[in-house]
PDB file of N, CA and C in Angstrom:
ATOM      1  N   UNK A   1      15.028  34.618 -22.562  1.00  0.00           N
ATOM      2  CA  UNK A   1      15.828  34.934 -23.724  1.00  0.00           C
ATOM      3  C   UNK A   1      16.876  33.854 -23.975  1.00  0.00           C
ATOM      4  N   UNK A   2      17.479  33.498 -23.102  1.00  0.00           N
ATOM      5  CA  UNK A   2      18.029  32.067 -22.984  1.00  0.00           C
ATOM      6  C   UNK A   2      17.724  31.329 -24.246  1.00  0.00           C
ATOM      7  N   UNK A   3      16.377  30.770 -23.733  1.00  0.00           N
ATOM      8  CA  UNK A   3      15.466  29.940 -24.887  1.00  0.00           C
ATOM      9  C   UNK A   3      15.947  30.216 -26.309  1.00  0.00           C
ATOM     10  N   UNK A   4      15.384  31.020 -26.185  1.00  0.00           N
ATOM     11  CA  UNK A   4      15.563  32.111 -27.775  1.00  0.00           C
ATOM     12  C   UNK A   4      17.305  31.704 -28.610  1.00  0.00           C
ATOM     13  N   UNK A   5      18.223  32.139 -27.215  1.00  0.00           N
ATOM     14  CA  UNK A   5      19.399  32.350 -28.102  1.00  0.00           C
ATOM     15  C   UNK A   5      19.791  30.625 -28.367  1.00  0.00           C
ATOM     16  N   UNK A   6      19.357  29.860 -27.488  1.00  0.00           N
ATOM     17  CA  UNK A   6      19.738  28.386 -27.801  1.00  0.00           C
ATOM     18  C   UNK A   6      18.889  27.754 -29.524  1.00  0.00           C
ATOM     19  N   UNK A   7      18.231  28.423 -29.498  1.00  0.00           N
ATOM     20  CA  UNK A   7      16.698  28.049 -30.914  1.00  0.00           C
ATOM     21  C   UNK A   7      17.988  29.104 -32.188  1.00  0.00           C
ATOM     22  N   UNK A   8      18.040  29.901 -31.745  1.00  0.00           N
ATOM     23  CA  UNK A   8      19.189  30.764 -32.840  1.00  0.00           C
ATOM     24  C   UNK A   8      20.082  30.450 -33.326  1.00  0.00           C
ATOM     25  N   UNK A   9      21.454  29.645 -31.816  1.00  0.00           N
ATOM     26  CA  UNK A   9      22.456  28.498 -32.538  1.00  0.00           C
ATOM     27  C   UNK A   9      21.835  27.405 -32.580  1.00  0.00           C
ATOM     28  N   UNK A  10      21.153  26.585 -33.145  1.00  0.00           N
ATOM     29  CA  UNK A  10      20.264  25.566 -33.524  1.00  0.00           C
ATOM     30  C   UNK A  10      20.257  26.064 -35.050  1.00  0.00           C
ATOM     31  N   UNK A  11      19.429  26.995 -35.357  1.00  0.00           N
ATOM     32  CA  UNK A  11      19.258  27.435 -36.829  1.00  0.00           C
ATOM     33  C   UNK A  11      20.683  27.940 -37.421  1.00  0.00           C
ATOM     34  N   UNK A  12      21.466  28.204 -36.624  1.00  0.00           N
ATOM     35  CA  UNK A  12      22.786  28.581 -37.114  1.00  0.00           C
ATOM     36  C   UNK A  12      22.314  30.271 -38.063  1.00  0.00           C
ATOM     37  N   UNK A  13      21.511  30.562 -37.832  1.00  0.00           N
ATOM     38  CA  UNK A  13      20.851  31.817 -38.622  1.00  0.00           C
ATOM     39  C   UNK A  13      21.529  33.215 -37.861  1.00  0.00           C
ATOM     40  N   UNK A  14      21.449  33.970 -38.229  1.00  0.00           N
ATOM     41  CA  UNK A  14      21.945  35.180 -37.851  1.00  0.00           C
ATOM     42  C   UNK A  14      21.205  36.457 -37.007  1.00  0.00           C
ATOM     43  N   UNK A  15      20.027  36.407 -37.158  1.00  0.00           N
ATOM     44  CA  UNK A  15      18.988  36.850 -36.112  1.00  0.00           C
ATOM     45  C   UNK A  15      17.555  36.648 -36.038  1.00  0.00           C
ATOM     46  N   UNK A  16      17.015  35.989 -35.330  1.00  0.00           N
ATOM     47  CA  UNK A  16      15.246  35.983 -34.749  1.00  0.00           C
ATOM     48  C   UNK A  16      14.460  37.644 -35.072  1.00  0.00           C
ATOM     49  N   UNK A  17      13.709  37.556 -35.215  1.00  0.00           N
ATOM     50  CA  UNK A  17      12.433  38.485 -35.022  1.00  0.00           C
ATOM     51  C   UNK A  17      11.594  37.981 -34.411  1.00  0.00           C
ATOM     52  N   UNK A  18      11.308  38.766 -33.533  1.00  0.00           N
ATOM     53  CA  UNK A  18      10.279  38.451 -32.543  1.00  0.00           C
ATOM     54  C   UNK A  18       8.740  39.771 -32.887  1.00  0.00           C
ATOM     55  N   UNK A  19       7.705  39.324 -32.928  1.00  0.00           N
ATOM     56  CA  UNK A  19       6.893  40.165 -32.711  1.00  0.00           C
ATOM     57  C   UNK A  19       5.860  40.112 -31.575  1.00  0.00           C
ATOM     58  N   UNK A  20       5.177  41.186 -31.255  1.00  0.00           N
ATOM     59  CA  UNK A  20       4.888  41.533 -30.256  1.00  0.00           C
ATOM     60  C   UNK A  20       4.219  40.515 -29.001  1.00  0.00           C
ATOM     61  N   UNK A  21       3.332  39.367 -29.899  1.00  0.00           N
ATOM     62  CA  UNK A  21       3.119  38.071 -28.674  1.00  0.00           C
ATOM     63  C   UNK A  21       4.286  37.675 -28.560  1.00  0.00           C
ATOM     64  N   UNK A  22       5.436  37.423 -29.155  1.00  0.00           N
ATOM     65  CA  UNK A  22       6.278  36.662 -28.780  1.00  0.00           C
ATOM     66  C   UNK A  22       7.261  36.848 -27.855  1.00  0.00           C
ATOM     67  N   UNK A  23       7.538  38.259 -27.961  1.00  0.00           N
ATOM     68  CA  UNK A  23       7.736  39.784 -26.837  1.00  0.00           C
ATOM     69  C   UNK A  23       7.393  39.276 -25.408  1.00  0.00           C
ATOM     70  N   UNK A  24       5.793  39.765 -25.263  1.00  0.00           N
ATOM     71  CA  UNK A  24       5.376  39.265 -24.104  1.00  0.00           C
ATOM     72  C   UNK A  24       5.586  38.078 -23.298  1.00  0.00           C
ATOM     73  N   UNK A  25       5.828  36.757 -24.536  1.00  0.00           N
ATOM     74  CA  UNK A  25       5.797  35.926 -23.771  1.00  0.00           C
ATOM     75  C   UNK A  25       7.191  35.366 -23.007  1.00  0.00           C
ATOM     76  N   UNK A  26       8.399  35.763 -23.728  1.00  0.00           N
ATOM     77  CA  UNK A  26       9.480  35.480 -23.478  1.00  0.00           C
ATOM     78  C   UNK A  26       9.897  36.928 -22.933  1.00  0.00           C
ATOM     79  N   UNK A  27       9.793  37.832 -22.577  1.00  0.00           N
ATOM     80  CA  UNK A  27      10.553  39.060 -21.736  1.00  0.00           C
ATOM     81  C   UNK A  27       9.297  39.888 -21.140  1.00  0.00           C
ATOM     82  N   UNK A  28       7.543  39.944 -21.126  1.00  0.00           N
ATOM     83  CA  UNK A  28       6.683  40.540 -19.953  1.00  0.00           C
ATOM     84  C   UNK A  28       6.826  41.672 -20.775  1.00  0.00           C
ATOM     85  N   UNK A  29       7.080  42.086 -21.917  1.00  0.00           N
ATOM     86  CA  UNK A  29       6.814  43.459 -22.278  1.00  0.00           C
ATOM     87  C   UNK A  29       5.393  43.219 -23.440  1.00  0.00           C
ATOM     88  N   UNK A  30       4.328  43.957 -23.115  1.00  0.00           N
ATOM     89  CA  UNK A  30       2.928  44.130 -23.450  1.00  0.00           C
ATOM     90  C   UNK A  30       2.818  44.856 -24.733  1.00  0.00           C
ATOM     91  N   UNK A  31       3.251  46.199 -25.070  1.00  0.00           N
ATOM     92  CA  UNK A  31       2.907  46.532 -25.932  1.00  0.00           C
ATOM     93  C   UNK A  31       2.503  46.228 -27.232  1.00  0.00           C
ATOM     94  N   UNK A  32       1.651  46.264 -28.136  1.00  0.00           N
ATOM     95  CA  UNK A  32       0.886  46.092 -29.158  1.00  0.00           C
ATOM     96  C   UNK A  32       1.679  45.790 -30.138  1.00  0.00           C
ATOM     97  N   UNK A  33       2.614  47.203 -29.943  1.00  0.00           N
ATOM     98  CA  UNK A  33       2.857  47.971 -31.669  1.00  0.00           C
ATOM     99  C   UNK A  33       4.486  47.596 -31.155  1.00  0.00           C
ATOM    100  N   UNK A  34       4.869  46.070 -31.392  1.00  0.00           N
ATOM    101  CA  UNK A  34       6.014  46.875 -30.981  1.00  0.00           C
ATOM    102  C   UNK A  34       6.915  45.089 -31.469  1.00  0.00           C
ATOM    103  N   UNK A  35       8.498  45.047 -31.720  1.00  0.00           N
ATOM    104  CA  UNK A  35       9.187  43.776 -32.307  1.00  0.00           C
ATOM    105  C   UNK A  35      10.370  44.136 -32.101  1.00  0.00           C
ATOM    106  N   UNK A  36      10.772  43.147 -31.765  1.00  0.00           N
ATOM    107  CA  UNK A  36      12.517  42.985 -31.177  1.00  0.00           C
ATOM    108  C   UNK A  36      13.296  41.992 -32.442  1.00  0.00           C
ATOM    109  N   UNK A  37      14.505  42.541 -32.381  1.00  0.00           N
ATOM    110  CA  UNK A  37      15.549  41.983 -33.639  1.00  0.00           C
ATOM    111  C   UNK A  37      16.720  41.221 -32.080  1.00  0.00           C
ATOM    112  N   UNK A  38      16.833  39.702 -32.075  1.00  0.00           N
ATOM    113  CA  UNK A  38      17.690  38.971 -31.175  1.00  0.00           C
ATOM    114  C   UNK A  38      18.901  38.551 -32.322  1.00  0.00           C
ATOM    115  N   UNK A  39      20.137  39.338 -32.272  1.00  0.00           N
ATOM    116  CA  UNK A  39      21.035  38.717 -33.356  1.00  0.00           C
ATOM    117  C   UNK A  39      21.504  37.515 -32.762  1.00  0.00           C
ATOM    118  N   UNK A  40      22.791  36.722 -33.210  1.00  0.00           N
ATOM    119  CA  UNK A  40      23.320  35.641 -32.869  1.00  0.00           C
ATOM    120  C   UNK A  40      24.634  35.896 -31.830  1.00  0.00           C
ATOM    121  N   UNK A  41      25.007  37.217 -32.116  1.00  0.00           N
ATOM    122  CA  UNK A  41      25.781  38.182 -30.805  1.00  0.00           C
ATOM    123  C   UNK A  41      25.485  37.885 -29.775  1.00  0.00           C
ATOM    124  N   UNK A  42      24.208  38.499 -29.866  1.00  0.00           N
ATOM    125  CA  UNK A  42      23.729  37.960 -28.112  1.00  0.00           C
ATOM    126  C   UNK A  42      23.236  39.831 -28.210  1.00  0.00           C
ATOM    127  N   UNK A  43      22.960  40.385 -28.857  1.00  0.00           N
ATOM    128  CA  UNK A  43      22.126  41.909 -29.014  1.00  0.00           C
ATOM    129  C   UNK A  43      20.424  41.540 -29.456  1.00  0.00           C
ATOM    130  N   UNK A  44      19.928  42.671 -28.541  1.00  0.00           N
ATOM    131  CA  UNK A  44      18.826  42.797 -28.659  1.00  0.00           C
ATOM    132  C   UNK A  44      18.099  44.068 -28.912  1.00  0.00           C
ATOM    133  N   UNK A  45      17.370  44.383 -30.276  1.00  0.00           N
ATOM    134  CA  UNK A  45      16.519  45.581 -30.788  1.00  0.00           C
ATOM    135  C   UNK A  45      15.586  45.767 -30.505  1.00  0.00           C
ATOM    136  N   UNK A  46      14.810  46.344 -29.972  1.00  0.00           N
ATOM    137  CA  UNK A  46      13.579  46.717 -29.424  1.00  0.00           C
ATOM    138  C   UNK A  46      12.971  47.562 -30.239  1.00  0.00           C
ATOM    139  N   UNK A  47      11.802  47.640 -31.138  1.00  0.00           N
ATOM    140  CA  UNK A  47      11.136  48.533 -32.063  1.00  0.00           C
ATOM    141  C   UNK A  47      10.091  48.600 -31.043  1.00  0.00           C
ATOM    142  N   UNK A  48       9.328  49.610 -31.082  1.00  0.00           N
ATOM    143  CA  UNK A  48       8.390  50.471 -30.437  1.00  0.00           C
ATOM    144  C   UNK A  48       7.854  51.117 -31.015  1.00  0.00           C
ATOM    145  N   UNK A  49       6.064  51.690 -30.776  1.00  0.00           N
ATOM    146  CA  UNK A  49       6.179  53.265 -31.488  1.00  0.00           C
ATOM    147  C   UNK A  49       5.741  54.193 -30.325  1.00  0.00           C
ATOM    148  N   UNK A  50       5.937  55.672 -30.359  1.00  0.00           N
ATOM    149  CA  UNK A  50       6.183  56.411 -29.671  1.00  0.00           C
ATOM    150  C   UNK A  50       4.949  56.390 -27.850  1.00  0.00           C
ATOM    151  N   UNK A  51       4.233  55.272 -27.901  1.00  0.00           N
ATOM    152  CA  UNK A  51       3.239  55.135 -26.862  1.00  0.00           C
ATOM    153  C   UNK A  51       4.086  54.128 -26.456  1.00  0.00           C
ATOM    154  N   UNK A  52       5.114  53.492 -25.987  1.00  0.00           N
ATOM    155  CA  UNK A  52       5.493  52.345 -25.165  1.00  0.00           C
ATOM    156  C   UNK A  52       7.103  52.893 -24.779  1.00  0.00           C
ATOM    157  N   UNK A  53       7.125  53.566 -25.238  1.00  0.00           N
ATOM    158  CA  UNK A  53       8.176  53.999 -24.886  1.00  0.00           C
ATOM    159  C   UNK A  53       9.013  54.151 -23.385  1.00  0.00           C
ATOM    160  N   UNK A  54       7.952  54.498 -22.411  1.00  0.00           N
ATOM    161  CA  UNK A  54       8.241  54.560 -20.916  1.00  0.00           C
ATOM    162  C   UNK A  54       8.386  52.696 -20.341  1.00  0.00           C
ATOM    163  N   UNK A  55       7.291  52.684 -21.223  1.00  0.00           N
ATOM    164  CA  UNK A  55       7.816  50.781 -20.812  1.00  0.00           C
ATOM    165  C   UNK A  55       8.824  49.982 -21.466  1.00  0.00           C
ATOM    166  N   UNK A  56       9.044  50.773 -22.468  1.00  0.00           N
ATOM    167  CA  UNK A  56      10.153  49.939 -23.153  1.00  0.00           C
ATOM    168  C   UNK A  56      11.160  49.900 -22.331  1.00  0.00           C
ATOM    169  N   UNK A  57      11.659  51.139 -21.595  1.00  0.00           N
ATOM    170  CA  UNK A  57      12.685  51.934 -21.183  1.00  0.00           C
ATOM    171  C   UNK A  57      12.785  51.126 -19.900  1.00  0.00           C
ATOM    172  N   UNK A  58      11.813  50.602 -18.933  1.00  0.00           N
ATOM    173  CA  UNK A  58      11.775  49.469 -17.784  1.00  0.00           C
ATOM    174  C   UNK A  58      12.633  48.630 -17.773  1.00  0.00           C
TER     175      UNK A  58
END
């Protein structure tokens, strides 16, 4: 995530979307159906739908 937040102040932009390969590849979380919101805070959103939920929660 590191990565991520250095690519964020670079764009000077206000938050990344990540979807679900991009998920996996930078934080090991698998699920299909599923996209994270990385603001420039340093917060991270996790969207899911109701089947990943126990892994989200890991």
């Amino acid at each position: 995530m590191d990565e991520l937040r250095e690519f964020l102040k670079q764009l000077d932009a206000e938050f990344l979307l990540l979807i679900h390969s991009q998920l996996e590849r930078y934080t090991g979380f698998s699920g299909s159906a599923s996209e994270a919101v990385l603001t420039s805070s340093g917060q991270v959103f996790l969207f899911v739908d109701s089947r990943y939920h126990l892994q989200a929660d890991a």
